[in-house]
C-alpha atoms as a PDB file:
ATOM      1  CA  UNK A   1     -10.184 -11.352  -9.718  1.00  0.00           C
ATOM      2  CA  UNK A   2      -7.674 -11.785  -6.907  1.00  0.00           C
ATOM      3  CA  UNK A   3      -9.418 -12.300  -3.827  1.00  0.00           C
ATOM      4  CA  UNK A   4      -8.300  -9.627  -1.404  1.00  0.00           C
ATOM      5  CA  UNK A   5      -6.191 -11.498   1.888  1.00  0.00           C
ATOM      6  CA  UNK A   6      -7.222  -8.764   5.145  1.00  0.00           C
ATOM      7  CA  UNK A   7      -4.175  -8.228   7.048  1.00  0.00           C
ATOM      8  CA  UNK A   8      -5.623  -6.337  10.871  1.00  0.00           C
ATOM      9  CA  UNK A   9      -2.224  -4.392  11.916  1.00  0.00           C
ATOM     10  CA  UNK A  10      -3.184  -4.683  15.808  1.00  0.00           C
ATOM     11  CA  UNK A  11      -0.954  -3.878  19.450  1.00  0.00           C
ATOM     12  CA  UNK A  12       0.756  -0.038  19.858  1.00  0.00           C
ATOM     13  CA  UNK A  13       4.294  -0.668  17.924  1.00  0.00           C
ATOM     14  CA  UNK A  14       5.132   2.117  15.868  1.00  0.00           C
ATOM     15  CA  UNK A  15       7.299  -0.256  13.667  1.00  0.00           C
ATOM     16  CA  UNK A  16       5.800  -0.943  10.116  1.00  0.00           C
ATOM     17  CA  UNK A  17       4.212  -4.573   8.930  1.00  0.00           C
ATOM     18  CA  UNK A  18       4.851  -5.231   5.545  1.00  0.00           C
ATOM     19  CA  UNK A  19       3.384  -7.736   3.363  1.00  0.00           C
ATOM     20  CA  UNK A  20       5.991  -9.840   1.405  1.00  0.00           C
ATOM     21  CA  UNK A  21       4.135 -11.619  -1.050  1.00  0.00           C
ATOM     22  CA  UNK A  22       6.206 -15.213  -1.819  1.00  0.00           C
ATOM     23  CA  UNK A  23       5.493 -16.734  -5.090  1.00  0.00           C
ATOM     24  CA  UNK A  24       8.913 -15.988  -6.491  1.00  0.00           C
ATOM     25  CA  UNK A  25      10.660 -16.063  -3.355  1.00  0.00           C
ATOM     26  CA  UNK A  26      13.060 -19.160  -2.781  1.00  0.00           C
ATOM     27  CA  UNK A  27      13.654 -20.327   1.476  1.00  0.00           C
ATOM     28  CA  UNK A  28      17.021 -18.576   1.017  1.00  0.00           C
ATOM     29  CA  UNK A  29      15.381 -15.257  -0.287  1.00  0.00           C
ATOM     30  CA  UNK A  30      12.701 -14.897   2.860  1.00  0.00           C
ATOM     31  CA  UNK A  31      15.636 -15.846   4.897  1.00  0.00           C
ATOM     32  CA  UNK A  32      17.289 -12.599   4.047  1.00  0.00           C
ATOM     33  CA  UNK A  33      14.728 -10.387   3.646  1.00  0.00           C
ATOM     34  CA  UNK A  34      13.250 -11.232   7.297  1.00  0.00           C
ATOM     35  CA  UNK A  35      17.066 -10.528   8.650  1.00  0.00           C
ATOM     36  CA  UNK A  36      17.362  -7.068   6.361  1.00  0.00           C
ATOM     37  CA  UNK A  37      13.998  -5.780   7.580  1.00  0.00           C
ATOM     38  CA  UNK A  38      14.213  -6.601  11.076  1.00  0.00           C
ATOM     39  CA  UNK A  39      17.616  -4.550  10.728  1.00  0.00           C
ATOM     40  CA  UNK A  40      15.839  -1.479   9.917  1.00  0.00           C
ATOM     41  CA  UNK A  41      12.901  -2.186  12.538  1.00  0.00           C
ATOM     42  CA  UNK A  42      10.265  -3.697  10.196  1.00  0.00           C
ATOM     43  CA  UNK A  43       7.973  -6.368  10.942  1.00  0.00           C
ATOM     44  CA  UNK A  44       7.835  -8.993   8.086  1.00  0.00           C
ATOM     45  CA  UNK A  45       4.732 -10.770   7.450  1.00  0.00           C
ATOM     46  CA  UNK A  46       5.098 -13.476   4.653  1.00  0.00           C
ATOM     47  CA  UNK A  47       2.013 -13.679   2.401  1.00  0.00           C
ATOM     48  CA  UNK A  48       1.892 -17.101  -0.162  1.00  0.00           C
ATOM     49  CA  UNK A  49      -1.296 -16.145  -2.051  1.00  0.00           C
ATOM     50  CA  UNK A  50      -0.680 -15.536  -5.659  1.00  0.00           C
ATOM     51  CA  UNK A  51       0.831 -12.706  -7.065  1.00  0.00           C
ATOM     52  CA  UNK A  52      -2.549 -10.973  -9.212  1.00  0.00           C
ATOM     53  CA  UNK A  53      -1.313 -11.230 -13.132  1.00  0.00           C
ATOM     54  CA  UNK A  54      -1.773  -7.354 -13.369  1.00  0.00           C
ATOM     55  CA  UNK A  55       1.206  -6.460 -11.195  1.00  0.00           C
ATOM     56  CA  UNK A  56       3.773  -6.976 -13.663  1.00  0.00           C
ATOM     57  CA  UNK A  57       6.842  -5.276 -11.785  1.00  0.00           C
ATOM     58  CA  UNK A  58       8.309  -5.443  -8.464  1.00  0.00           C
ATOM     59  CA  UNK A  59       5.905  -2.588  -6.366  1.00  0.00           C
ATOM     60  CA  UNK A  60       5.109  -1.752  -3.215  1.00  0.00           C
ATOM     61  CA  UNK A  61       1.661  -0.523  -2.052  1.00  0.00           C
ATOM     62  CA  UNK A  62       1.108   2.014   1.042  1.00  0.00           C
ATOM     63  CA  UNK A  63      -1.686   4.213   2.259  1.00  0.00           C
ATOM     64  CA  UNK A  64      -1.952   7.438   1.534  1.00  0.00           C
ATOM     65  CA  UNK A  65      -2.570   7.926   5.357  1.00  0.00           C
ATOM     66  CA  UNK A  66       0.803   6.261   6.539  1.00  0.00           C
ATOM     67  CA  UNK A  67       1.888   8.136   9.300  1.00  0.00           C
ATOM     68  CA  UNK A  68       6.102   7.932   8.474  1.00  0.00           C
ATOM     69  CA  UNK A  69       6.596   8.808   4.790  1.00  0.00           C
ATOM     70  CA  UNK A  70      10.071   8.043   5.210  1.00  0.00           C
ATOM     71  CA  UNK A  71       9.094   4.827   5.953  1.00  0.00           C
ATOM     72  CA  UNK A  72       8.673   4.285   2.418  1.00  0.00           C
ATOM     73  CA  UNK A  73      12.112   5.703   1.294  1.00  0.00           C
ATOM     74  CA  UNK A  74      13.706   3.552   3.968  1.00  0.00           C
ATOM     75  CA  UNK A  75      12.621   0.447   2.634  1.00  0.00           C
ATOM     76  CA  UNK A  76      12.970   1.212  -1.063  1.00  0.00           C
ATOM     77  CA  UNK A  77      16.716   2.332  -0.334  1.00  0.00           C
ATOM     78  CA  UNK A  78      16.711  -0.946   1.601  1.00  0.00           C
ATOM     79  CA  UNK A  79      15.569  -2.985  -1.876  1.00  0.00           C
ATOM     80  CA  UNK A  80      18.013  -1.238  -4.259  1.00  0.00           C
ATOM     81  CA  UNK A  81      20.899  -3.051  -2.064  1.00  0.00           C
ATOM     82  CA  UNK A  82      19.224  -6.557  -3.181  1.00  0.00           C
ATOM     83  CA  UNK A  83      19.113  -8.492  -5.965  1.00  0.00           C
ATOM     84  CA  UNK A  84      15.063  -7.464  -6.466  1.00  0.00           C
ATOM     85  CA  UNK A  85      15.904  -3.647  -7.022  1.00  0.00           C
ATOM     86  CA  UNK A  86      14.297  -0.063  -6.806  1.00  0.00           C
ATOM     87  CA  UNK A  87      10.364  -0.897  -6.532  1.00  0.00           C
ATOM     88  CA  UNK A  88       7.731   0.727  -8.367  1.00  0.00           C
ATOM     89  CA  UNK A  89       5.483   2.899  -5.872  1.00  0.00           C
ATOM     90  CA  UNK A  90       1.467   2.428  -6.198  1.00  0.00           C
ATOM     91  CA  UNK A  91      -0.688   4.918  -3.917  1.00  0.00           C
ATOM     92  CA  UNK A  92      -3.786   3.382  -1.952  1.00  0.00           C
ATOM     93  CA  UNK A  93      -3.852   0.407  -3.882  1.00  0.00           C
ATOM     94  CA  UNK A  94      -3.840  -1.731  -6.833  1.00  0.00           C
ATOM     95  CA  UNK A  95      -5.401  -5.414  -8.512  1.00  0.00           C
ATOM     96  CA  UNK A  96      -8.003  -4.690  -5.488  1.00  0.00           C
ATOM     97  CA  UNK A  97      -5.000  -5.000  -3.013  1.00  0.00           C
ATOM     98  CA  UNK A  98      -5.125  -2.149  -0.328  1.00  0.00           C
ATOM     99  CA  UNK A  99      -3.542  -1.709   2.813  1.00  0.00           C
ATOM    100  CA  UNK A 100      -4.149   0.569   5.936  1.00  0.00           C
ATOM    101  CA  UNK A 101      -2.086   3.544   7.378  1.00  0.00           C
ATOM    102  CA  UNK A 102       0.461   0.850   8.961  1.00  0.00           C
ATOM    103  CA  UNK A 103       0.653  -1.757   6.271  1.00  0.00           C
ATOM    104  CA  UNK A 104       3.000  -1.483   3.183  1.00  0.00           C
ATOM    105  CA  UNK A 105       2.182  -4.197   0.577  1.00  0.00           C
ATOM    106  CA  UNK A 106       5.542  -5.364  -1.501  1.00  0.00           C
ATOM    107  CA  UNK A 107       5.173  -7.789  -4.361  1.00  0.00           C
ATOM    108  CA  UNK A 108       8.947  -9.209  -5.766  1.00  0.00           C
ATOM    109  CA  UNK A 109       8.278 -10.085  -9.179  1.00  0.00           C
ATOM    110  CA  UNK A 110      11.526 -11.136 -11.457  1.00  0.00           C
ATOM    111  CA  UNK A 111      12.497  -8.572 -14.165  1.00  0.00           C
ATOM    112  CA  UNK A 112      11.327 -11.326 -16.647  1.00  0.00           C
ATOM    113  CA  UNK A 113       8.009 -10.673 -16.122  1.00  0.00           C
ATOM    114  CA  UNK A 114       8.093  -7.021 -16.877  1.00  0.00           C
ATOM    115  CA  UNK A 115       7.177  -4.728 -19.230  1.00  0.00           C
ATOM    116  CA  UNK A 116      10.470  -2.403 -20.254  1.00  0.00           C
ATOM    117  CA  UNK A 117       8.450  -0.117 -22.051  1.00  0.00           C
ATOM    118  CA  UNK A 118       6.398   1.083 -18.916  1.00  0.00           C
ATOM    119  CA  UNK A 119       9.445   1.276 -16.585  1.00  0.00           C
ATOM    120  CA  UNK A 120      11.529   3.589 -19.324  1.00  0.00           C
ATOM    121  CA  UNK A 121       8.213   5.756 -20.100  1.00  0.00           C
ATOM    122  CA  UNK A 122       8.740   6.227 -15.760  1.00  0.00           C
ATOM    123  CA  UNK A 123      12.124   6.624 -15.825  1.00  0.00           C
ATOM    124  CA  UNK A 124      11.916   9.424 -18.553  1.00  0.00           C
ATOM    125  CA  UNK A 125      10.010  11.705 -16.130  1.00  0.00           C
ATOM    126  CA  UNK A 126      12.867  11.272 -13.173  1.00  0.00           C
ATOM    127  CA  UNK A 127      14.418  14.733 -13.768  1.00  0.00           C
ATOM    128  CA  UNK A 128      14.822  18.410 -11.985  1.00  0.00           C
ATOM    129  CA  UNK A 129      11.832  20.631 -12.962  1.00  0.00           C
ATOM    130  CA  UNK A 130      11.544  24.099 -12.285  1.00  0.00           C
ATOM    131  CA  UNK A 131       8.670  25.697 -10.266  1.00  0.00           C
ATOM    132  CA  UNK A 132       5.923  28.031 -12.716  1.00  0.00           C
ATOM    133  CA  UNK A 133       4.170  29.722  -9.052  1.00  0.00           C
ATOM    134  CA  UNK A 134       2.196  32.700  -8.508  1.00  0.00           C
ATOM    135  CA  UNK A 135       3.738  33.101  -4.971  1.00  0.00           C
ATOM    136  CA  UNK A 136       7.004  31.393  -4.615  1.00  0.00           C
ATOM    137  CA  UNK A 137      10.402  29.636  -6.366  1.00  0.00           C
ATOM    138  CA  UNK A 138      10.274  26.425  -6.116  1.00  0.00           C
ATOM    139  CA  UNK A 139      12.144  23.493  -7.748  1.00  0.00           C
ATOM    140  CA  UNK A 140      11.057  19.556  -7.686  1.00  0.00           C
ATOM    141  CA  UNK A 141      13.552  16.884  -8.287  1.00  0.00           C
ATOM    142  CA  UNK A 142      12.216  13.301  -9.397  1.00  0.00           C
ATOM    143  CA  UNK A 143      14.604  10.283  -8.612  1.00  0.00           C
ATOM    144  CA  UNK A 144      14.481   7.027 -10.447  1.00  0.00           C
ATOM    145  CA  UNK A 145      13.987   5.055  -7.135  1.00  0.00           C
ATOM    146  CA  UNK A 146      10.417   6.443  -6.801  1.00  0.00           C
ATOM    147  CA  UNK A 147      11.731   9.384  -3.711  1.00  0.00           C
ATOM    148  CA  UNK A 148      11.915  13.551  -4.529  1.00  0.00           C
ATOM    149  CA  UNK A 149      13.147  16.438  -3.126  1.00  0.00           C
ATOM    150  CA  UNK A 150      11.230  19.534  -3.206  1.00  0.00           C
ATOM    151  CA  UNK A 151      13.518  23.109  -2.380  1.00  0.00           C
ATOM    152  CA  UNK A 152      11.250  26.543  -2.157  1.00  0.00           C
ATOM    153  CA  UNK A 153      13.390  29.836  -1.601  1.00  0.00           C
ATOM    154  CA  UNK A 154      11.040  31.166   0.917  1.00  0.00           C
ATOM    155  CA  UNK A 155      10.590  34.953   2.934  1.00  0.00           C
ATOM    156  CA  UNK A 156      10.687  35.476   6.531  1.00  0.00           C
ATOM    157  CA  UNK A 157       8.631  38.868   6.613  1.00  0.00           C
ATOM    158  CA  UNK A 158       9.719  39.039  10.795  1.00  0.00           C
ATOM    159  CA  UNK A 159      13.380  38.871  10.256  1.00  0.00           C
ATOM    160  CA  UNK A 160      13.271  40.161   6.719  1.00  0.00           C
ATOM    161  CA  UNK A 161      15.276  37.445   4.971  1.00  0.00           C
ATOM    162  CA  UNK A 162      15.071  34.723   2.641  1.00  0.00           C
ATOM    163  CA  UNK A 163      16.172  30.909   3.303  1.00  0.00           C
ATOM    164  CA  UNK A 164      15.590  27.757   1.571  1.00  0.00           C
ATOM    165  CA  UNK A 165      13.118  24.972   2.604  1.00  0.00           C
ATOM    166  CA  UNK A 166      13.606  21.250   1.433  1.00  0.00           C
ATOM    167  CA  UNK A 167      11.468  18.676   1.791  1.00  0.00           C
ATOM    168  CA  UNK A 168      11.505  14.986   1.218  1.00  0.00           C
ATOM    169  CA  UNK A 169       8.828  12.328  -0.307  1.00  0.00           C
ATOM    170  CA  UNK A 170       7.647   9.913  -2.279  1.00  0.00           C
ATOM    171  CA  UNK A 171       6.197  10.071  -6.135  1.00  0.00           C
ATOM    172  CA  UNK A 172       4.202   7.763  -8.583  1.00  0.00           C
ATOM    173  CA  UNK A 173       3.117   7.803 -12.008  1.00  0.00           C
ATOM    174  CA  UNK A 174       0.095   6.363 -13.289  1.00  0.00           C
ATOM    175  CA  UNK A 175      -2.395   7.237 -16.000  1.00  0.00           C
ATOM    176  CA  UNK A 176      -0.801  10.230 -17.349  1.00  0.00           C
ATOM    177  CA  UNK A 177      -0.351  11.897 -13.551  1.00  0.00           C
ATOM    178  CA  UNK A 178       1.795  11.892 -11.362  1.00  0.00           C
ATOM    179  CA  UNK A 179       1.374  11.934  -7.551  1.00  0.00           C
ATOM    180  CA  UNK A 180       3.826  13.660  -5.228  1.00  0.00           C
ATOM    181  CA  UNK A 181       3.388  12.884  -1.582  1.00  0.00           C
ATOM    182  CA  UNK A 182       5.471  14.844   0.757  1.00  0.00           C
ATOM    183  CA  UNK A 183       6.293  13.823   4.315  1.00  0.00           C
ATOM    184  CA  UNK A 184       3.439  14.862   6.672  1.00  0.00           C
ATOM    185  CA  UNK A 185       1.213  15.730   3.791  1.00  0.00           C
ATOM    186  CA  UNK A 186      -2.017  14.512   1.493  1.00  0.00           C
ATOM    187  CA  UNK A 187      -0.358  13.515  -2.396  1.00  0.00           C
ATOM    188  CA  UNK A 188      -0.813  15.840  -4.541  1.00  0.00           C
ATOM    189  CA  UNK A 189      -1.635  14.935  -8.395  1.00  0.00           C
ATOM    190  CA  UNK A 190      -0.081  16.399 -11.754  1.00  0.00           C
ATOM    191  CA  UNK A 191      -1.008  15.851 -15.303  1.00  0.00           C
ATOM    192  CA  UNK A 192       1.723  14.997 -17.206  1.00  0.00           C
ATOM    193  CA  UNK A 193       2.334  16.100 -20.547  1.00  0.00           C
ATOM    194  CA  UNK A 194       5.158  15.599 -22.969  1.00  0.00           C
ATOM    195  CA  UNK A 195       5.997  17.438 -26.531  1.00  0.00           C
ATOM    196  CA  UNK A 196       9.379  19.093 -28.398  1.00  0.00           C
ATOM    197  CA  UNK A 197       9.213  22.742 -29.471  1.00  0.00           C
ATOM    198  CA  UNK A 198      10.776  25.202 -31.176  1.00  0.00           C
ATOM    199  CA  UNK A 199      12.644  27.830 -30.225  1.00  0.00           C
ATOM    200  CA  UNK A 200      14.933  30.554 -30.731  1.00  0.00           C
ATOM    201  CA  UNK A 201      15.849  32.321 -33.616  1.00  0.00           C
ATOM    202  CA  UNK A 202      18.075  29.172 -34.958  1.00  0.00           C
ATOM    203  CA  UNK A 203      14.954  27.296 -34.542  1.00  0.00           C
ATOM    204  CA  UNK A 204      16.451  24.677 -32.059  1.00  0.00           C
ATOM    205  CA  UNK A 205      14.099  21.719 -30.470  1.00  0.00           C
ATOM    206  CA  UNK A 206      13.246  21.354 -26.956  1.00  0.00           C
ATOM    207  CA  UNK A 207      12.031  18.773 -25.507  1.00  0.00           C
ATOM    208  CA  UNK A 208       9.725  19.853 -22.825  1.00  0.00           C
ATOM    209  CA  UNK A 209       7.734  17.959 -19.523  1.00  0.00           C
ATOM    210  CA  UNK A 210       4.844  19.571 -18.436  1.00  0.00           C
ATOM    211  CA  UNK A 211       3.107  18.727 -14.703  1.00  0.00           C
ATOM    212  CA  UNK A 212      -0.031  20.942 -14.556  1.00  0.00           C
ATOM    213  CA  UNK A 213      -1.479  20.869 -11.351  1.00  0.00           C
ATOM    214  CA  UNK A 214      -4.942  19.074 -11.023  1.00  0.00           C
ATOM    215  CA  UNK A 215      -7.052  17.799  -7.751  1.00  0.00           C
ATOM    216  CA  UNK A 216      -7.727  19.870  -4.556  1.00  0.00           C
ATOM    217  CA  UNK A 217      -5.116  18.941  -2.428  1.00  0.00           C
ATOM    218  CA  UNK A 218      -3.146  21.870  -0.631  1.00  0.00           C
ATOM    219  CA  UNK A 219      -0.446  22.943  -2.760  1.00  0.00           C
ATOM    220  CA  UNK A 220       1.422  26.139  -3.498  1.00  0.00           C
ATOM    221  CA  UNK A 221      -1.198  28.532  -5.482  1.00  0.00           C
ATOM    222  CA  UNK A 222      -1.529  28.884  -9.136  1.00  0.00           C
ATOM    223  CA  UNK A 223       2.037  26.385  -9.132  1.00  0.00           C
ATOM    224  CA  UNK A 224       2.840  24.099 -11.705  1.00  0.00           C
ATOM    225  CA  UNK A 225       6.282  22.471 -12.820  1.00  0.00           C
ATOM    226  CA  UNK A 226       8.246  22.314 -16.202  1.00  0.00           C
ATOM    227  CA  UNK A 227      11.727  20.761 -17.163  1.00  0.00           C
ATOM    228  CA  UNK A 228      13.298  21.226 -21.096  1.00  0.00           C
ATOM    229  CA  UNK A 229      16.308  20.126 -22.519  1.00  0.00           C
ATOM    230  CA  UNK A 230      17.707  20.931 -25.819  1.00  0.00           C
ATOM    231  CA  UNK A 231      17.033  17.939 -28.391  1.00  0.00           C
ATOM    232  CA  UNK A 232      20.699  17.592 -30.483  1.00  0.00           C
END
């Protein structure tokens, strides 16, 4: 097992630390990375111990407790302008890595040493489902780069009107769930299931993804989220 390297985020800067684990990183490639963080106010902290075999994919670690969510869209937009790409997202930790409220862990691992299977099987669930609530319509959009949207058409009961809410965050899958962290908020986890069905009197196929609502985080009541697409 990996030994776990303690980082202590210490002083009252409000700018992130990230970890930048090295083993596949050239002089050249910390060169720029340094200069592109410090562009977008992040403090870089080089790590050289060993990348733990089980992280596979370039990912970056953060706390579930991280004060700026959009801290974590900032730097993944950041990565898909380099040459190491969209990240995967892991919540709280992974390979008995974890990181506090300020720290983001990022491991840069070459495409080589991936896995295609697991990234398409991630990919596949990037899409625009449609809210199944007891109390309000709601719609959750899933973006390949590991960031969402989330739109509810909401009541004012005072002015007696309706308006539209949206709402950024992050999202990861892992073990058959998915967990959707919006900014300011505890992630909240899904099941994920995936079939084809049939239906209509022609007896067309749909393929269908289920996220049925699981944990006890706050959430929308009784609200889960389905996408289908017809199968030709």
């Amino acid at each position: 097992m990996c030994a776990l390297t303690m980082v202590i985020f210490s002083g009252c800067s409000t700018t992130a630390e990230v970890q930048v684990y090295t083993q596949y990183l050239s002089v050249d490639d910390k060169a720029d990375l340094a200069r592109r963080f410090s562009d977008v106010n992040f403090e870089v902290n080089f790590n050289d111990t060993p990348i733990p075999a089980g992280i596979r994919h370039t990912t970056l670690i953060y706390s579930p407790h991280i004060p700026d969510i959009e801290a974590i869209t900032s730097l993944v937009e950041l990565l898909e302008t380099t040459k190491h790409g969209v990240p995967r997202l892991a919540l709280t930790g992974t390979e008995n890595h974890y990181y506090s409220r300020d720290i983001l862990g990022l491991y840069l691992v070459p495409e080589a040493k991936g896995i295609n299977t697991q990234v398409q099987v991630s990919e596949a669930l990037a899409v625009e489902y449609n809210g199944r609530c007891e109390s309000v319509d709601v719609s959750l959009s899933l973006n390949k780069n590991g960031t969402l949207l989330m739109v509810s058409d909401l009541w004012d009961e005072e002015q007696d009107i309706g308006y539209s809410e949206s709402r950024s965050g992050v999202w990861v899958f892992s073990d058959r769930q998915i967990s959707i962290t919006l900014e300011g908020d505890s992630p909240v986890e899904f099941d994920v299931a995936r079939f084809e069905k049939k239906s209509g009197p022609q007896g067309n196929t749909l393929a269908v993804i289920e996220l049925n609502r699981s944990g006890s985080a706050p959430f929308y009541d009784g609200c889960d989220f389905v996408y289908q697409a017809m199968v030709y």
